[in-house]
C-alpha atoms as a PDB file:
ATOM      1  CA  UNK A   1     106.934 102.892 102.264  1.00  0.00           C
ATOM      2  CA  UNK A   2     106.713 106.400 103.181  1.00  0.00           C
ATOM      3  CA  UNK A   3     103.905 108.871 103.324  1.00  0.00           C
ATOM      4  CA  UNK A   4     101.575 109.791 100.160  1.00  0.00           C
ATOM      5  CA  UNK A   5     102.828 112.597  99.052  1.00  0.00           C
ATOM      6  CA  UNK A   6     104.356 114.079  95.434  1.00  0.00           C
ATOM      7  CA  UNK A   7     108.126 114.081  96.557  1.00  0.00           C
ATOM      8  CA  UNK A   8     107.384 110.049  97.168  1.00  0.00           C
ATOM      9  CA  UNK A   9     105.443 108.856  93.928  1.00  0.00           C
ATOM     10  CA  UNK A  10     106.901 106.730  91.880  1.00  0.00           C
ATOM     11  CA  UNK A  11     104.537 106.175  89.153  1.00  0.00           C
ATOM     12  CA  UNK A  12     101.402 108.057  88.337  1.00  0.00           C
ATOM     13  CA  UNK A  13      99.265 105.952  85.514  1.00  0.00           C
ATOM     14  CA  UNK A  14      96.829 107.692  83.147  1.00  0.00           C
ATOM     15  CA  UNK A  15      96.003 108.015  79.670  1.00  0.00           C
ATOM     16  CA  UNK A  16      97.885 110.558  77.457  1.00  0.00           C
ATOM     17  CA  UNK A  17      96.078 113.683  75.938  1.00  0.00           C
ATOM     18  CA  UNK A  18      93.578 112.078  72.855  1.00  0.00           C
ATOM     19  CA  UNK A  19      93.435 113.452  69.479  1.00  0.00           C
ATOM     20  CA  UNK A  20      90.330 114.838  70.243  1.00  0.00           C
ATOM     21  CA  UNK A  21      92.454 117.176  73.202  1.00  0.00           C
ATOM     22  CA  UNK A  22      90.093 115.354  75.526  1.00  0.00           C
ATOM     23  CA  UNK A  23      92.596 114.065  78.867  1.00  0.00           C
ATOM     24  CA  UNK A  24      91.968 110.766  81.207  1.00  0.00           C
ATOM     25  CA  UNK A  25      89.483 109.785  78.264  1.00  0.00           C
ATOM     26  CA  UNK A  26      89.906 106.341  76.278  1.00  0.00           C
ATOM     27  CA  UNK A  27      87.923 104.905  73.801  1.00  0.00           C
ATOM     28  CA  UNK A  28      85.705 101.495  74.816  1.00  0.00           C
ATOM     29  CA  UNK A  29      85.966  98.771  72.852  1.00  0.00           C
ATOM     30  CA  UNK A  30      82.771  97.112  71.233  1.00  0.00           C
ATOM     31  CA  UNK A  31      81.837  94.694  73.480  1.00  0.00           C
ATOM     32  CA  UNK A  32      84.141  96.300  76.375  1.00  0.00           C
ATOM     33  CA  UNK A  33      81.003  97.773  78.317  1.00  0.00           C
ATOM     34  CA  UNK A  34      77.948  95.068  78.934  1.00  0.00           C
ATOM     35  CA  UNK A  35      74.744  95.114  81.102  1.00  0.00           C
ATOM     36  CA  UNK A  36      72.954  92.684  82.250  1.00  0.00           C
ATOM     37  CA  UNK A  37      69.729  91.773  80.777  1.00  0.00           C
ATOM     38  CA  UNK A  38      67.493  93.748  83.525  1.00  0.00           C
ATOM     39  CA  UNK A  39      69.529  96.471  83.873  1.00  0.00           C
ATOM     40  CA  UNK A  40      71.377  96.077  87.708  1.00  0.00           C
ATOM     41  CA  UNK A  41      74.416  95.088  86.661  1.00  0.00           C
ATOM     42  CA  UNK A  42      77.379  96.706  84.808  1.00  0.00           C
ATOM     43  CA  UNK A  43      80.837  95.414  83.316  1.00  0.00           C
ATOM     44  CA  UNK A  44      83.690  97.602  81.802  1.00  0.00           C
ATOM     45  CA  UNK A  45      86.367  95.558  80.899  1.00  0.00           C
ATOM     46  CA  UNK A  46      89.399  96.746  78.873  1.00  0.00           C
ATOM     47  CA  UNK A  47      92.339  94.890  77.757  1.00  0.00           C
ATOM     48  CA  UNK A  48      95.904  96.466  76.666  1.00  0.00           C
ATOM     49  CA  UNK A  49      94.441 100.311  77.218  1.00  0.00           C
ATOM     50  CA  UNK A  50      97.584 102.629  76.046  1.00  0.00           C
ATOM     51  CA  UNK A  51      98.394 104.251  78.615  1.00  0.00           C
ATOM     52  CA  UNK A  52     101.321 106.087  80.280  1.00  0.00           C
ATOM     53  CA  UNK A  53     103.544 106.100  83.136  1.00  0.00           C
ATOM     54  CA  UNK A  54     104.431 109.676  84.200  1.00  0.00           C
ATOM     55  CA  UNK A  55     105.687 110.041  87.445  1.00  0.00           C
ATOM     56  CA  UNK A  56     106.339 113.848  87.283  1.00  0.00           C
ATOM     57  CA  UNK A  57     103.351 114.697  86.784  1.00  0.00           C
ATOM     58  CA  UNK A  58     101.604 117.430  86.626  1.00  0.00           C
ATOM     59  CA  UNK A  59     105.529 118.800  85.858  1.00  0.00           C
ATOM     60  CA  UNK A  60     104.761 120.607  82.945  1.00  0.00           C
ATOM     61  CA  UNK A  61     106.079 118.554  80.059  1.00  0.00           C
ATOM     62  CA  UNK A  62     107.089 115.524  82.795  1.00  0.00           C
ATOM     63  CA  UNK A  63     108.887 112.493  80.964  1.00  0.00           C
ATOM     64  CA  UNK A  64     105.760 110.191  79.737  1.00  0.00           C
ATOM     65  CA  UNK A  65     106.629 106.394  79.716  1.00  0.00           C
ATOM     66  CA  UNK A  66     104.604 104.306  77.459  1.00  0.00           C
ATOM     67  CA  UNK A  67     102.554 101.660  79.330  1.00  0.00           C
ATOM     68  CA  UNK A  68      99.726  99.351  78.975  1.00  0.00           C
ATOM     69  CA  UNK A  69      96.769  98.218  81.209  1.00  0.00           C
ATOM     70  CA  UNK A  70      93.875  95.542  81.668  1.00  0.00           C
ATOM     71  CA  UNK A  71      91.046  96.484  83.727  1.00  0.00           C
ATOM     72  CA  UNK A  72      87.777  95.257  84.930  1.00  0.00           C
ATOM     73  CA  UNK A  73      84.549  97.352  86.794  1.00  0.00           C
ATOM     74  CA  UNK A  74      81.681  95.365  88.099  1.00  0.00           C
ATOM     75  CA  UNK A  75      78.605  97.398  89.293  1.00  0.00           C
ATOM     76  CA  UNK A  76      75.385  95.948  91.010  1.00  0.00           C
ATOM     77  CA  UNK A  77      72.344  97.727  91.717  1.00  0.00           C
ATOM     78  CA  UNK A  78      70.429  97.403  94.927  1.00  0.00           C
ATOM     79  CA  UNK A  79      67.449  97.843  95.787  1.00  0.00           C
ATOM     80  CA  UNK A  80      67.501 101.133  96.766  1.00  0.00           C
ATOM     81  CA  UNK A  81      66.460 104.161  94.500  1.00  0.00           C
ATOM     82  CA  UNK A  82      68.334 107.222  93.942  1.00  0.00           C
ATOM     83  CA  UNK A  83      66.411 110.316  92.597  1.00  0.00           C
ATOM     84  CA  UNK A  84      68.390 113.394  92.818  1.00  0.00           C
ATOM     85  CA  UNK A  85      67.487 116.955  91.186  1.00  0.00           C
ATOM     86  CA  UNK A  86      69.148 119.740  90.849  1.00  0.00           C
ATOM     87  CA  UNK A  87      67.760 122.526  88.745  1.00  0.00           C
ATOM     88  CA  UNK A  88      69.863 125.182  89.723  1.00  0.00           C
ATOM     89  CA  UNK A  89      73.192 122.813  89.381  1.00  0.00           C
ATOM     90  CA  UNK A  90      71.182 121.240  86.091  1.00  0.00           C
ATOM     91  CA  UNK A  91      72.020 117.708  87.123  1.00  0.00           C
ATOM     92  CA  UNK A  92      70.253 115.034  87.883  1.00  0.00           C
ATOM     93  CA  UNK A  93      70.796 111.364  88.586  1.00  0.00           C
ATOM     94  CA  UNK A  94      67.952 108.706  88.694  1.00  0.00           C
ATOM     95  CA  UNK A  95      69.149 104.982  89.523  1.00  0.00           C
ATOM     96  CA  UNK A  96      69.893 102.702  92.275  1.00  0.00           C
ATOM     97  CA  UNK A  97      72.590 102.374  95.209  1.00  0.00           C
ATOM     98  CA  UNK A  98      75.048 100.090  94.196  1.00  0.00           C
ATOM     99  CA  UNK A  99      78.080  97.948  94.851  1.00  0.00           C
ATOM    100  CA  UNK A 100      81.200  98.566  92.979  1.00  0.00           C
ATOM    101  CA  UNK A 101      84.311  95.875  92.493  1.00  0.00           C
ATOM    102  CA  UNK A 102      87.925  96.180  90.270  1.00  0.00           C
ATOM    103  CA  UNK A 103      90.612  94.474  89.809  1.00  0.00           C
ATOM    104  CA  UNK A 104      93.446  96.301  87.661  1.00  0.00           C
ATOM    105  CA  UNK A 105      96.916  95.471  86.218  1.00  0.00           C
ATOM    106  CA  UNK A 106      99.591  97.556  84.695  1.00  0.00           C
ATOM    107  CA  UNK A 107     102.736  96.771  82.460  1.00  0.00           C
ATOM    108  CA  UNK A 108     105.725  99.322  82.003  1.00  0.00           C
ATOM    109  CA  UNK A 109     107.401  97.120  79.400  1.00  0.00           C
ATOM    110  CA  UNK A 110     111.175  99.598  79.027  1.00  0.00           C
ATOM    111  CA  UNK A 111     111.707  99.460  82.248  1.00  0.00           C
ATOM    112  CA  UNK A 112     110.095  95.637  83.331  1.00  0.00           C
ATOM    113  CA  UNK A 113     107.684  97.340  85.668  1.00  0.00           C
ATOM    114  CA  UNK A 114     104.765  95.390  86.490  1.00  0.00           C
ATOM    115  CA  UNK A 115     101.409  95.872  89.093  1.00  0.00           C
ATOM    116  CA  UNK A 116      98.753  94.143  90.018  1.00  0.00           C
ATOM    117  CA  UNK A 117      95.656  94.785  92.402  1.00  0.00           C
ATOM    118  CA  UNK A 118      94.256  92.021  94.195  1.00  0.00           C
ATOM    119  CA  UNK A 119      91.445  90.142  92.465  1.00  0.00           C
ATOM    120  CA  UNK A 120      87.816  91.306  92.178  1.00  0.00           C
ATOM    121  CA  UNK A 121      86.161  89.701  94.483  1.00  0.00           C
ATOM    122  CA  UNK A 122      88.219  91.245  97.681  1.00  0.00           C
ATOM    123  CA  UNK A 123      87.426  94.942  96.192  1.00  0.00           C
ATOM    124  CA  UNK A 124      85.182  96.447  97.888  1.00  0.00           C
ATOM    125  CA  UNK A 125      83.660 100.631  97.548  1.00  0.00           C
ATOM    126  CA  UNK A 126      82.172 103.094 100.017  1.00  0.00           C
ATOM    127  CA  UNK A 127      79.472 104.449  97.296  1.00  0.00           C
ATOM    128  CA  UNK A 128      78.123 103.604  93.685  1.00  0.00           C
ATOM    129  CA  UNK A 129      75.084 104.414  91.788  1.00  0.00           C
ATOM    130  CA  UNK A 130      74.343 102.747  88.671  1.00  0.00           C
ATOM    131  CA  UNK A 131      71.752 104.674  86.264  1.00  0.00           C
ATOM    132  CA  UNK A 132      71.274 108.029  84.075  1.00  0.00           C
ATOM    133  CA  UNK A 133      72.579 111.073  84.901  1.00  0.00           C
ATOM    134  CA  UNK A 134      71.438 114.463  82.723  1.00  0.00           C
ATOM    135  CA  UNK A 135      73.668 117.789  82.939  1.00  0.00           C
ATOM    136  CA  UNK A 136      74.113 121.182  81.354  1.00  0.00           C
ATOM    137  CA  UNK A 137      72.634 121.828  78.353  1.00  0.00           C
ATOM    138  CA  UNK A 138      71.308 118.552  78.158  1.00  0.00           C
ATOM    139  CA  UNK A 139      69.147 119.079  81.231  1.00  0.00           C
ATOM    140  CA  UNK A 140      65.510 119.479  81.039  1.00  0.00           C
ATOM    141  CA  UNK A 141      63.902 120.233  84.259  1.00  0.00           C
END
């Protein structure tokens, strides 16, 4: 292992441009994205997702290597609101604090690459917020 840095990555995984031009942007399945009946929990989960493996980048025009990954998102509210208002940034946020846990795997069939995270329930995050969140010209102070 060496340190994080460009010269050392070896793979960089993301989604390729869409055909809407939109980048880092995938389509949910139906079903894929589920909340709990009173609102304080959230699950994205996302099987197969076509995505790439392109260690070069942002090399302009860096070799893309077709890939594939499963992924799952957990968020649970706390107890704790969040009410934040910006009218000068038009955003806002109203919601509550959260907890945020995912597990991930990816496959890089051509060259027999595969990854795994460690499972869900040892993930832990340093922030979440789960709730609506209003910007640009769809803000309304």
């Amino acid at each position: 292992m060496g340190q994080l840095a460009p010269a050392n990555q070896v793979h960089d995984f993301h989604p390729p441009v869409g055909f809407c031009g939109l980048y880092w942007v995938v389509p949910v399945p139906e079903g894929g994205f589920t909340f709990s009946d009173d609102g304080k929990m959230a699950t994205l989960q996302m099987k197969e997702v076509d995505i790439i493996d392109q260690p070069k980048w942002p090399q302009f025009k860096a070799e893309a290597i077709p890939a594939k990954m499963d992924l799952r998102i957990v968020w649970k509210a706390a107890d704790e609101r969040i009410n934040y208002n910006d009218p000068q940034k038009q955003f806002r946020v109203v919601g509550f604090k959260a907890t945020s846990q995912l597990e991930a795997s990816v496959e890089v069939p051509s060259i027999g690459f595969y990854w795994k995270s460690d499972p869900l329930g040892t993930s832990k995050s340093n922030f979440a917020i789960i709730g609506d969140e209003v910007n640009g010209k769809y803000y309304v102070p």
